[in-house]
C-alpha atoms as a PDB file:
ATOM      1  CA  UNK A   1     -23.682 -41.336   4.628  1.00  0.00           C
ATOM      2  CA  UNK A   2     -25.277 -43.956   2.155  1.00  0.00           C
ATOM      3  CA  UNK A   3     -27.424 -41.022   0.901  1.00  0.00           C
ATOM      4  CA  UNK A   4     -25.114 -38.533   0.437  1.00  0.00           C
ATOM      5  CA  UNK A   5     -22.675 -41.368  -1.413  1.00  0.00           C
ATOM      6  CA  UNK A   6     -25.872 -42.185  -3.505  1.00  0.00           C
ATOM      7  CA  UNK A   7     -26.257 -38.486  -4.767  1.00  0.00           C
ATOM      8  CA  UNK A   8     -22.404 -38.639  -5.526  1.00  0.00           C
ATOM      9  CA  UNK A   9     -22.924 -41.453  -7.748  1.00  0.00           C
ATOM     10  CA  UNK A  10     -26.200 -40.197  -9.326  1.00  0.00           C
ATOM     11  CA  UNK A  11     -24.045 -36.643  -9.732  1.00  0.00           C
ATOM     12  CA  UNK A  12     -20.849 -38.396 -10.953  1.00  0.00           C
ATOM     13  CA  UNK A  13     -21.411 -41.816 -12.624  1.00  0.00           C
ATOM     14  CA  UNK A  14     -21.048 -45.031 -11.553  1.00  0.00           C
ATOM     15  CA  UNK A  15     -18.182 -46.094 -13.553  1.00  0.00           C
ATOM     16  CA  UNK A  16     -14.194 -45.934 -12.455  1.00  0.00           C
ATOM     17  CA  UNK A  17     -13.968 -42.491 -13.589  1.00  0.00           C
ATOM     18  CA  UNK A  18     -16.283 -41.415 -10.962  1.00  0.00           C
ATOM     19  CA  UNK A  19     -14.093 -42.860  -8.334  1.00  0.00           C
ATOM     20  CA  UNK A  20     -11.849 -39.961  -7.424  1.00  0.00           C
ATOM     21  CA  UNK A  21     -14.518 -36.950  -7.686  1.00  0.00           C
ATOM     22  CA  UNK A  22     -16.304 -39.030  -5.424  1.00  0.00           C
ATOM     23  CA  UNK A  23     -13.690 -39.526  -2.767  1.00  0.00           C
ATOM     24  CA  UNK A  24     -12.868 -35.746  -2.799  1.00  0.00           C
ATOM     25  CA  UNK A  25     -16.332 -34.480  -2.254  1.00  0.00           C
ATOM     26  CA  UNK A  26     -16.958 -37.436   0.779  1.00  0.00           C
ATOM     27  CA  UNK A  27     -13.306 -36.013   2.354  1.00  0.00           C
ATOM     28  CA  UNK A  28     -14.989 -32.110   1.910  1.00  0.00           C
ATOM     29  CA  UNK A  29     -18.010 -32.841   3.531  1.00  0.00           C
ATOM     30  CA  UNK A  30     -16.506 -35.378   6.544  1.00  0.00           C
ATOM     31  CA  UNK A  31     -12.737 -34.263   6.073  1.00  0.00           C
ATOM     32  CA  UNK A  32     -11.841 -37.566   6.256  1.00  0.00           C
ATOM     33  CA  UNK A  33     -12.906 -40.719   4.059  1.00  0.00           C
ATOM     34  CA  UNK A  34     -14.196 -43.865   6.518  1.00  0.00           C
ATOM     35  CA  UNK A  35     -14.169 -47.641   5.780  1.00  0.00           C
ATOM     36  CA  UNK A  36     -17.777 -47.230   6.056  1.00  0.00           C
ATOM     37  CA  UNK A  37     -17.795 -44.476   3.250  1.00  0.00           C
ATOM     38  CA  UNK A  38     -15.779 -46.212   0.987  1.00  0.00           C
ATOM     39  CA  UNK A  39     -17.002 -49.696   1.725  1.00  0.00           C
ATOM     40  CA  UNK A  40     -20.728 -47.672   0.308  1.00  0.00           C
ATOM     41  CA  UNK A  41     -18.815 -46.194  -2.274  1.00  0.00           C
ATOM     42  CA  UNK A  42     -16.929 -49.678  -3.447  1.00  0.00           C
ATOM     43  CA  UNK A  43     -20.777 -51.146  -3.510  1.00  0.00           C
ATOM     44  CA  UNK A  44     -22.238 -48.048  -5.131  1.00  0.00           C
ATOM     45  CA  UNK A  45     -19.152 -48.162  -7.957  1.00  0.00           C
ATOM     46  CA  UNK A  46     -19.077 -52.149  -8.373  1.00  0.00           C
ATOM     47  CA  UNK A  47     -15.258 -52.360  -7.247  1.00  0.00           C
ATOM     48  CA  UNK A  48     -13.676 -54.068  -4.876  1.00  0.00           C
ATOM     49  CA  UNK A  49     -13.424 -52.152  -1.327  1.00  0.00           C
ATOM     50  CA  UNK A  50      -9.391 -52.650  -2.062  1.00  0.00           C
ATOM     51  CA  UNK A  51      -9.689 -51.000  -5.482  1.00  0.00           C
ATOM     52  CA  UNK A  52     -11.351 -47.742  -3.353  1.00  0.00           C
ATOM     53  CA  UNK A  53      -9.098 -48.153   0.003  1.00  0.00           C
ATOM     54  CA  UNK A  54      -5.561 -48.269  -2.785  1.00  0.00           C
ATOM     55  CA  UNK A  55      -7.193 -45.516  -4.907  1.00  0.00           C
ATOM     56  CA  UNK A  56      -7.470 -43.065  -1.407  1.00  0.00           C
ATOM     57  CA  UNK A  57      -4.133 -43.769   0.284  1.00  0.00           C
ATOM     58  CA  UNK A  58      -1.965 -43.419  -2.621  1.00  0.00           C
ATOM     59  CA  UNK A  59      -3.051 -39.674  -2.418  1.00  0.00           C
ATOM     60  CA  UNK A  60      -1.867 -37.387   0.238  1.00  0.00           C
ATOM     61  CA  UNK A  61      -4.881 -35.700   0.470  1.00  0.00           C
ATOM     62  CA  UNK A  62      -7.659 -37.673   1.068  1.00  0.00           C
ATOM     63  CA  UNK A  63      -6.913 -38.360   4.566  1.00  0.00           C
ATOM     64  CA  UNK A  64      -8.440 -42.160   5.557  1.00  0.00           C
ATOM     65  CA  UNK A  65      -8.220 -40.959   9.288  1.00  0.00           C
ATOM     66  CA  UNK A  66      -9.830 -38.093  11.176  1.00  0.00           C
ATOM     67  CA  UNK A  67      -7.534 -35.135  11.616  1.00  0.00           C
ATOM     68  CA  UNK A  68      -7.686 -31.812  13.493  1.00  0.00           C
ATOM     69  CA  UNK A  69      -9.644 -28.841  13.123  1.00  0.00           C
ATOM     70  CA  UNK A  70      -6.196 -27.284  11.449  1.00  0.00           C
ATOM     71  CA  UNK A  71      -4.197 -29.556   8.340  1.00  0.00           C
ATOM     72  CA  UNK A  72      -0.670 -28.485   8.327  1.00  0.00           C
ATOM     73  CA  UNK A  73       0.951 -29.862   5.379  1.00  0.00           C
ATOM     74  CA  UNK A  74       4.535 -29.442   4.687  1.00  0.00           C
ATOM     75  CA  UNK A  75       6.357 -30.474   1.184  1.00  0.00           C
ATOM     76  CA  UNK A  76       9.182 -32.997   1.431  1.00  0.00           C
ATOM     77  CA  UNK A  77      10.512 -32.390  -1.762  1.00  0.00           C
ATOM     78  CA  UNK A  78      14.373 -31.955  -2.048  1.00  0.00           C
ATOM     79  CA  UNK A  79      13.658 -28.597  -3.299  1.00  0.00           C
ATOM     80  CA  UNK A  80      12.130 -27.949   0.022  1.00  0.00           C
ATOM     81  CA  UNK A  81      14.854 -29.459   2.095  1.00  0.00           C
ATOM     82  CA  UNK A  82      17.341 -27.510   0.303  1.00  0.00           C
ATOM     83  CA  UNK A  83      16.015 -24.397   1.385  1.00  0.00           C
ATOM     84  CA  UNK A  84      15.680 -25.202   5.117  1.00  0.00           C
ATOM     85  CA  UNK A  85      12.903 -27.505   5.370  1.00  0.00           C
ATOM     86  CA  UNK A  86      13.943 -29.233   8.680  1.00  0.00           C
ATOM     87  CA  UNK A  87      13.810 -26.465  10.397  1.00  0.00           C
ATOM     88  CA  UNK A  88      10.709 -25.275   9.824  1.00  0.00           C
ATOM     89  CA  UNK A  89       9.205 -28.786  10.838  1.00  0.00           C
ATOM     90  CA  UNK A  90      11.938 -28.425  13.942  1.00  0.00           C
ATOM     91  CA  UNK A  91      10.311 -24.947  14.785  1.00  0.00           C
ATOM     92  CA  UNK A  92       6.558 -26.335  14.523  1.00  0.00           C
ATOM     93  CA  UNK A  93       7.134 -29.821  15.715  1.00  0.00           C
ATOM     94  CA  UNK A  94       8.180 -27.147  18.805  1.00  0.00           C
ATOM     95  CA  UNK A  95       5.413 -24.870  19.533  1.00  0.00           C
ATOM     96  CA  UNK A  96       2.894 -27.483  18.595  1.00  0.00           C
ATOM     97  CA  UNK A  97       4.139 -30.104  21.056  1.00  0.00           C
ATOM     98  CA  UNK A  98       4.055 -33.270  18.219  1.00  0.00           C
ATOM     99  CA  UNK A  99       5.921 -34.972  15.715  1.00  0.00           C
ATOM    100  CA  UNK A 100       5.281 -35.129  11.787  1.00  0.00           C
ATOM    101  CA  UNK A 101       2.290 -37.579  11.328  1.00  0.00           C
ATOM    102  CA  UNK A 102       0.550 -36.342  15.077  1.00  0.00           C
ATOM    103  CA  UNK A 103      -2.860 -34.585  16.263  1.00  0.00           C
ATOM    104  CA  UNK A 104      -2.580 -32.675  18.655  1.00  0.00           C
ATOM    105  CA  UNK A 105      -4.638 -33.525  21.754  1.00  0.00           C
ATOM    106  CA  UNK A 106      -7.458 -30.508  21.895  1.00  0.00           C
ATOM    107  CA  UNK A 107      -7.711 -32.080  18.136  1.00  0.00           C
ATOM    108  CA  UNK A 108      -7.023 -28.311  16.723  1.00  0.00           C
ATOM    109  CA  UNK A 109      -3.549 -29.279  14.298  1.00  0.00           C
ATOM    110  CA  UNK A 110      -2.464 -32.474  12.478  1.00  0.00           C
ATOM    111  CA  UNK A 111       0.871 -32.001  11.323  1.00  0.00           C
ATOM    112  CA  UNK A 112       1.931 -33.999   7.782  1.00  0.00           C
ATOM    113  CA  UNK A 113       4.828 -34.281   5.490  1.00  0.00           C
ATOM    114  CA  UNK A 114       3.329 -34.609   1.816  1.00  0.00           C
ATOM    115  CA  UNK A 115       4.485 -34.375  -2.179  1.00  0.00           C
ATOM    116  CA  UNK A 116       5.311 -31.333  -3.402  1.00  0.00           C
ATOM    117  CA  UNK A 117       2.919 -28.776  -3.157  1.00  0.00           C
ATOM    118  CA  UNK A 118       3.714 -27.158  -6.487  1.00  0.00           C
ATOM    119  CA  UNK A 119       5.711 -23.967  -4.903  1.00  0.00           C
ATOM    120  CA  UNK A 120       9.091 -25.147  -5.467  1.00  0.00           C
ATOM    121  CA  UNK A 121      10.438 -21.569  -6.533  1.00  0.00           C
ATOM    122  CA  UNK A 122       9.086 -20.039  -3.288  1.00  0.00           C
ATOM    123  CA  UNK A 123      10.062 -23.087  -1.017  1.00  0.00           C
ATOM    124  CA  UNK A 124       9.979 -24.293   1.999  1.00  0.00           C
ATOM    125  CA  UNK A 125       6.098 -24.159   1.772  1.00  0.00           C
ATOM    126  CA  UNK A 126       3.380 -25.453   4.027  1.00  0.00           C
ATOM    127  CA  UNK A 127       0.083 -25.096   3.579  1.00  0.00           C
ATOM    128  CA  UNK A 128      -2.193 -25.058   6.389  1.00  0.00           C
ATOM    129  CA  UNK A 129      -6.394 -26.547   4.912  1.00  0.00           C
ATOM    130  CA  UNK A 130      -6.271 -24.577   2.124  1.00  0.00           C
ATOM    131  CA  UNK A 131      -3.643 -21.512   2.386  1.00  0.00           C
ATOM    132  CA  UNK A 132      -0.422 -22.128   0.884  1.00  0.00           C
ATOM    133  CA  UNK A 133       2.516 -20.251   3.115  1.00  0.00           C
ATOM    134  CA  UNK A 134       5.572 -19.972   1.343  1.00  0.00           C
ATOM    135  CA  UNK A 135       9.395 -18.805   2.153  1.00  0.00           C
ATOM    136  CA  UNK A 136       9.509 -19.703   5.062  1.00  0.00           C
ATOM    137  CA  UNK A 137      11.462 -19.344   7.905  1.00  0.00           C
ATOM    138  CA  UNK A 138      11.660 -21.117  11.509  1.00  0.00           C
ATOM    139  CA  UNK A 139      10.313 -16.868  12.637  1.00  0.00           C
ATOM    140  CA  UNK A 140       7.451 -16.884  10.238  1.00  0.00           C
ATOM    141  CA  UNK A 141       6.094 -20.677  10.745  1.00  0.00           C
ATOM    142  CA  UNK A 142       6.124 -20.250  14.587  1.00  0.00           C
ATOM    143  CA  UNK A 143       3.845 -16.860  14.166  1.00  0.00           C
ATOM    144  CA  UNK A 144       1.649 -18.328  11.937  1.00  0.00           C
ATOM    145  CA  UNK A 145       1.059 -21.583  13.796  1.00  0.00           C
ATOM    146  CA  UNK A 146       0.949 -18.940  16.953  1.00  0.00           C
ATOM    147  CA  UNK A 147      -1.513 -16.759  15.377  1.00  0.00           C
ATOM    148  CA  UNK A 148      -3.862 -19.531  14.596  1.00  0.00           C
ATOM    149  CA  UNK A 149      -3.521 -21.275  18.356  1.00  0.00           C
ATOM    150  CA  UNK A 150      -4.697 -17.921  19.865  1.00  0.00           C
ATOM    151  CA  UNK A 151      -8.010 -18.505  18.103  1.00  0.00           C
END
């Protein structure tokens, strides 16, 4: 890890800037960011390890915990809840067998409420790693979430 972090830094800088292009390339490679990594990184940058650990939890996705195989992220905006959002998290809180903020056990889905996701005028939206899934309904999230456990 101290390698790769060192390559970030000769890649990025070693000034503040640098911090969050960093982070995001650690959480790509790992998927998650470690006190170890940003302990390296806080030594590499010349900031304080609180500096780094504030800088990656105030943003929903850099994820300062391991998570499953499969990120399910679903917007808590009140545009969102407007248009039905509960149930949706009802319907996949269901077939997935956890609450908001839960791994599953076999480690394949994490489940997460997070900011808006930018697709207010097609809401409620999740977006599962990297695929946004938008007007939903209780029907459609169950067969996606479906679709992806049969794999």
């Amino acid at each position: 890890m101290v390698a790769f972090i060192k390559e970030l830094v000769k890649t990025h800088g070693n000034t503040r800037e640098s911090l969050l292009p960093i982070l995001q390339k650690i959480v790509l490679r790992e998927k998650y960011l470690s006190d170890e990594a940003m302990t390296e990184v806080a030594r590499q940058l010349d900031l304080a390890t609180a500096e780094v650990y504030g800088t990656a939890t105030f943003y929903s996705f850099i994820d300062t915990k391991p998570k499953g195989e499969n990120v399910i992220r679903i917007c808590k905006t009140i545009t969102c809840d407007m248009h039905g959002k509960n149930q949706i998290v009802k319907a996949i809180e269901d077939i997935l067998k956890i609450k908001v903020g839960e791994t599953t056990q076999n480690k394949k889905f994490s489940f997460l409420e997070t900011n808006c996701l930018g697709w207010c005028h097609k809401g409620p939206v999740m977006l599962v790693n990297d695929e946004p899934y938008t007007e939903l309904t209780p029907e459609k999230a169950k067969e996606i979430i479906g679709g992806m456990m049969k794999k």
